[in-house]
N, C-alpha and C. Protein backbone atom coordinates (compact mmCIF):
# COMPACT_ATOMS: atom_id res chain seq x y z
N UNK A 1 58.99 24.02 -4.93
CA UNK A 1 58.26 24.16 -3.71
C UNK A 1 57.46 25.46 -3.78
N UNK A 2 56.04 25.62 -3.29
CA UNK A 2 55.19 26.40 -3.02
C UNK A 2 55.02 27.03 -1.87
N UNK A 3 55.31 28.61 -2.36
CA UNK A 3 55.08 29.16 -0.82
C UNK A 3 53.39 29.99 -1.29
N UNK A 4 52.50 29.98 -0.18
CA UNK A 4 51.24 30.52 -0.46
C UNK A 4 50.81 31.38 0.78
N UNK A 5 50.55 32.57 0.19
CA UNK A 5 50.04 33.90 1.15
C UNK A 5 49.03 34.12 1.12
N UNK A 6 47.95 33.70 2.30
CA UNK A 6 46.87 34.07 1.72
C UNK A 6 46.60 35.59 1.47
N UNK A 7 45.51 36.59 1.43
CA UNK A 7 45.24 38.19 1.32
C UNK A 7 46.33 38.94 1.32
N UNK A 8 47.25 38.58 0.30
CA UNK A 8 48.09 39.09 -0.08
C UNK A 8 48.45 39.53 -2.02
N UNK A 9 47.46 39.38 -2.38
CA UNK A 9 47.38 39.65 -3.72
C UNK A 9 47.24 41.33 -4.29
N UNK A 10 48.30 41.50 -4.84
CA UNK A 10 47.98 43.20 -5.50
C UNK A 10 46.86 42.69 -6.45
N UNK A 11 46.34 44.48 -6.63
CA UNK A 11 45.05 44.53 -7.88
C UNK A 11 45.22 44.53 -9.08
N UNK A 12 46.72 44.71 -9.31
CA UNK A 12 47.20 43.96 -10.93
C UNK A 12 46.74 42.95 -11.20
N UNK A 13 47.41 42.03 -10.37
CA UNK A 13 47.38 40.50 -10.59
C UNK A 13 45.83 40.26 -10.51
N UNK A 14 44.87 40.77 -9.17
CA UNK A 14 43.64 40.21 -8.89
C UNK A 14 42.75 40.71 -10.93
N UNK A 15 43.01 41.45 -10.83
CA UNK A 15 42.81 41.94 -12.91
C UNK A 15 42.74 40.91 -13.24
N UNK A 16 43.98 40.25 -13.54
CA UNK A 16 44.48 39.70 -14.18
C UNK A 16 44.24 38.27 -14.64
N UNK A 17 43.54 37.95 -13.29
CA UNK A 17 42.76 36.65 -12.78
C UNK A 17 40.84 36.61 -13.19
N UNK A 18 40.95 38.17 -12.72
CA UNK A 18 39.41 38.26 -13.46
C UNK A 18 39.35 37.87 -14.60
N UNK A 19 40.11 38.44 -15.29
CA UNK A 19 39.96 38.69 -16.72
C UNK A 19 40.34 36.73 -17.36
N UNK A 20 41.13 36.27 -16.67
CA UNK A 20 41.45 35.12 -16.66
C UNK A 20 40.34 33.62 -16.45
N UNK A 21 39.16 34.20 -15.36
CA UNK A 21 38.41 33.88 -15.25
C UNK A 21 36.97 33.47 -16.04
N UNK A 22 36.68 35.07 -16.21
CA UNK A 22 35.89 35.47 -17.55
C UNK A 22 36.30 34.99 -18.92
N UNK A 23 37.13 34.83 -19.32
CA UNK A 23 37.65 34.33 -20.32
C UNK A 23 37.15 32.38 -20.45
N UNK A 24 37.64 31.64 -19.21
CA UNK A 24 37.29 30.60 -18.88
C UNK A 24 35.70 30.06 -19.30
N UNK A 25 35.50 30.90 -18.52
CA UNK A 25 33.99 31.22 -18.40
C UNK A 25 33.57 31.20 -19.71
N UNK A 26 33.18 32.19 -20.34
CA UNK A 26 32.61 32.55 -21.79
C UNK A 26 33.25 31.40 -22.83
N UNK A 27 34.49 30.99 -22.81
CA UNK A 27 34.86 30.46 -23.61
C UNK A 27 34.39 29.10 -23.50
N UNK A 28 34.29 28.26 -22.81
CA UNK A 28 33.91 26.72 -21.91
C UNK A 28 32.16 26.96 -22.41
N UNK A 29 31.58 28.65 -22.22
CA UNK A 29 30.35 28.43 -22.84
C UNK A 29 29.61 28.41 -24.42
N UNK A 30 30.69 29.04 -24.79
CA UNK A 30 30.56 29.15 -26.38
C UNK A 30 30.66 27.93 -26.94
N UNK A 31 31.56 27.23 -26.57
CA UNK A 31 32.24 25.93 -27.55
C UNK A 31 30.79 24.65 -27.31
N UNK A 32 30.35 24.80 -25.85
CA UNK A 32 29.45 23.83 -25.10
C UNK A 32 30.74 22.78 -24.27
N UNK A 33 31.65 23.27 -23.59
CA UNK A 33 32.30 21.88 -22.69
C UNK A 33 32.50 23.27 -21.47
N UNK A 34 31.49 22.46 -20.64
CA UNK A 34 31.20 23.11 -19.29
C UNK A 34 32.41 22.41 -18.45
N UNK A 35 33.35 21.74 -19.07
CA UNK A 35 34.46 21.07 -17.90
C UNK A 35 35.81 22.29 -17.87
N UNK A 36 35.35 23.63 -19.07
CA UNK A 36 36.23 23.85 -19.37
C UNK A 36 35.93 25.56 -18.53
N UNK A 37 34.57 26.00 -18.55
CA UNK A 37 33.85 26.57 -17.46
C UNK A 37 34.44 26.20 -16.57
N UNK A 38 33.92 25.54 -15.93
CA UNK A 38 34.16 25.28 -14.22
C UNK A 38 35.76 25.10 -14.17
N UNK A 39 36.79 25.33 -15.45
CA UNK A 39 37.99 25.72 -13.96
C UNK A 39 38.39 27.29 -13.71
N UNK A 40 37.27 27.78 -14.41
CA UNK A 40 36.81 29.30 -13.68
C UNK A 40 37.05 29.23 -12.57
N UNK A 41 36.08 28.36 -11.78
CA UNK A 41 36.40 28.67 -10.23
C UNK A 41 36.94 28.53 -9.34
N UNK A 42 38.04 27.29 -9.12
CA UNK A 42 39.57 27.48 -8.66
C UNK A 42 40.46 29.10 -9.03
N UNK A 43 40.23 29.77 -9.81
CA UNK A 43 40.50 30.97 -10.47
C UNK A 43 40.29 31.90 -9.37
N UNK A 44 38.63 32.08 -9.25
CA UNK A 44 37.74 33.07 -8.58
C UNK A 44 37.70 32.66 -7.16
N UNK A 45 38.22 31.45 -6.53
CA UNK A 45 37.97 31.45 -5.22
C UNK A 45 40.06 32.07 -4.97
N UNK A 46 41.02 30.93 -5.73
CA UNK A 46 41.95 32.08 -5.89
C UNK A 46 42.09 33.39 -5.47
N UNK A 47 41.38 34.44 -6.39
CA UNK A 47 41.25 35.82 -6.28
C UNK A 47 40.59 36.39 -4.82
N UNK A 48 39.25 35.89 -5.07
CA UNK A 48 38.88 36.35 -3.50
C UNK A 48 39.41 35.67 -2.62
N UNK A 49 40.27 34.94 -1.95
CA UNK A 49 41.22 34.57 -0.96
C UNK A 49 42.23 35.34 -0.75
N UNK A 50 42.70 36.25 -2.03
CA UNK A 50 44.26 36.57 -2.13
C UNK A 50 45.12 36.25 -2.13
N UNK A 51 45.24 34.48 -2.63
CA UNK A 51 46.33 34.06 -2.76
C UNK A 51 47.26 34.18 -3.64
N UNK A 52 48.64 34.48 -3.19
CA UNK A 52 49.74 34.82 -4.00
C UNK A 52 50.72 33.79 -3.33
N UNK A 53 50.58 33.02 -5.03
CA UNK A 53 51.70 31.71 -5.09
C UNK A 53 53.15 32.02 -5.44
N UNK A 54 53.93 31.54 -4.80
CA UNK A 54 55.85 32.10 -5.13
C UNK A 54 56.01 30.74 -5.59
N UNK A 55 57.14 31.24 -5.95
CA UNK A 55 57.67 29.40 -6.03
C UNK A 55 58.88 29.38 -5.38
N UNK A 56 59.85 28.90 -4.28
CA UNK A 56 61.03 29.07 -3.77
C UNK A 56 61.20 27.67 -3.92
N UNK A 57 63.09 28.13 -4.00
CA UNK A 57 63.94 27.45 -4.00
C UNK A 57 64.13 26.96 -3.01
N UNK A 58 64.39 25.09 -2.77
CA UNK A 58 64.37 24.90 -1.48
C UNK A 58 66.24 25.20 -1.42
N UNK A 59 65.96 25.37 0.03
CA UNK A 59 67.48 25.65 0.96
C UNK A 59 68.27 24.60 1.07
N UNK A 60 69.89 24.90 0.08
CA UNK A 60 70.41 23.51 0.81
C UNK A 60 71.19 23.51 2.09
N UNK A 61 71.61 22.25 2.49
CA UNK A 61 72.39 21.98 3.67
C UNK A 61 73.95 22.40 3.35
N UNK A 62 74.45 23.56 4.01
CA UNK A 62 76.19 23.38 3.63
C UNK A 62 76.80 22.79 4.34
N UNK A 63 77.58 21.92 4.36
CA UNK A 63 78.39 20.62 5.09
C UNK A 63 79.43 21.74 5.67
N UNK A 64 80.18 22.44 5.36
CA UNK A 64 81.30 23.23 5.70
C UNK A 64 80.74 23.98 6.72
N UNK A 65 79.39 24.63 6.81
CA UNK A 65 79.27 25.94 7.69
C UNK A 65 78.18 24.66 9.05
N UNK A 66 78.21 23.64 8.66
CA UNK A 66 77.28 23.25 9.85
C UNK A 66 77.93 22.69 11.28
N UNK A 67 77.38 23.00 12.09
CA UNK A 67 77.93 22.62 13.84
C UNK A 67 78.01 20.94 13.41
N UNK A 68 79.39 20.52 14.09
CA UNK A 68 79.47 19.61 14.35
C UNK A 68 78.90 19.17 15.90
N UNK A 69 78.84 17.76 15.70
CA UNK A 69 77.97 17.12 16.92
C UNK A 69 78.90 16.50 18.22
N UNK A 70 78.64 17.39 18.82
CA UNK A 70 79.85 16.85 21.06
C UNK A 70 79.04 15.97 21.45
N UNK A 71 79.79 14.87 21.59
CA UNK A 71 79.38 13.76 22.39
C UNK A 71 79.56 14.24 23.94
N UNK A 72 78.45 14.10 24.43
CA UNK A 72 79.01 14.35 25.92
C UNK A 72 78.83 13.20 26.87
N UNK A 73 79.46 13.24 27.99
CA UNK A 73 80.24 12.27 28.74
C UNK A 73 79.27 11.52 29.39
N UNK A 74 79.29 10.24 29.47
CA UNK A 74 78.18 9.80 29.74
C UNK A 74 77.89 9.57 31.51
N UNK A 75 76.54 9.36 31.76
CA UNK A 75 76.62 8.67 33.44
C UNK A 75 76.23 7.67 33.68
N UNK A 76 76.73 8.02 35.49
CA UNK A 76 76.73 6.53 36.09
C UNK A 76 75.20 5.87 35.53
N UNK A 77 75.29 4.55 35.53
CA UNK A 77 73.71 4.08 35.26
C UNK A 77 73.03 3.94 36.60
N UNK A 78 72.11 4.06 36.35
CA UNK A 78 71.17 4.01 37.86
C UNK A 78 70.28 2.67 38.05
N UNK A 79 70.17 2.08 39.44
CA UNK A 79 68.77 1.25 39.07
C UNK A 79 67.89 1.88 39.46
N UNK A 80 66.80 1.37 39.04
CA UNK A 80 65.36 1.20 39.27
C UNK A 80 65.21 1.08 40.77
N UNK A 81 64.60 1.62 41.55
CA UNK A 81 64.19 1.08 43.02
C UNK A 81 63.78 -0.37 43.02
């Protein structure tokens, strides 16, 4: 599971992505496969957003620590006017 923050990215990482980018970039242009360019920019919109992806563990249910369920007492039935 994905947790996502947006403008929350340190300038390590945003580096890190540049450089990640540029790389994309130049390389997708050298070879000639522009499919390989353009995933530069999922990258670069990434960066300028500031998104910082986690990955968490989902939470389990503990059977032992959970509230059990009270039936409560029921009432009279009513009619309808």
């Amino acid at each position: 599971m994905f947790k996502i923050n947006f403008f929350a990215l340190d300038w390590k990482m945003a580096l890190v992505r540049y450089y990640l980018m540029m790389t994309l970039v130049i390389l997708g242009g050298f070879i000639g496969q522009w499919w390989i360019a353009l995933l530069g920019f999922p990258v670069f919109l990434s960066t300028i957003t500031g998104m910082k992806i986690q990955f968490v563990k989902p939470q389990t249910v503990h059977t032992k620590n959970a509230t059990p369920i009270v039936q409560l007492p029921s009432t009279t039935k009513r009619k309808a006017s």
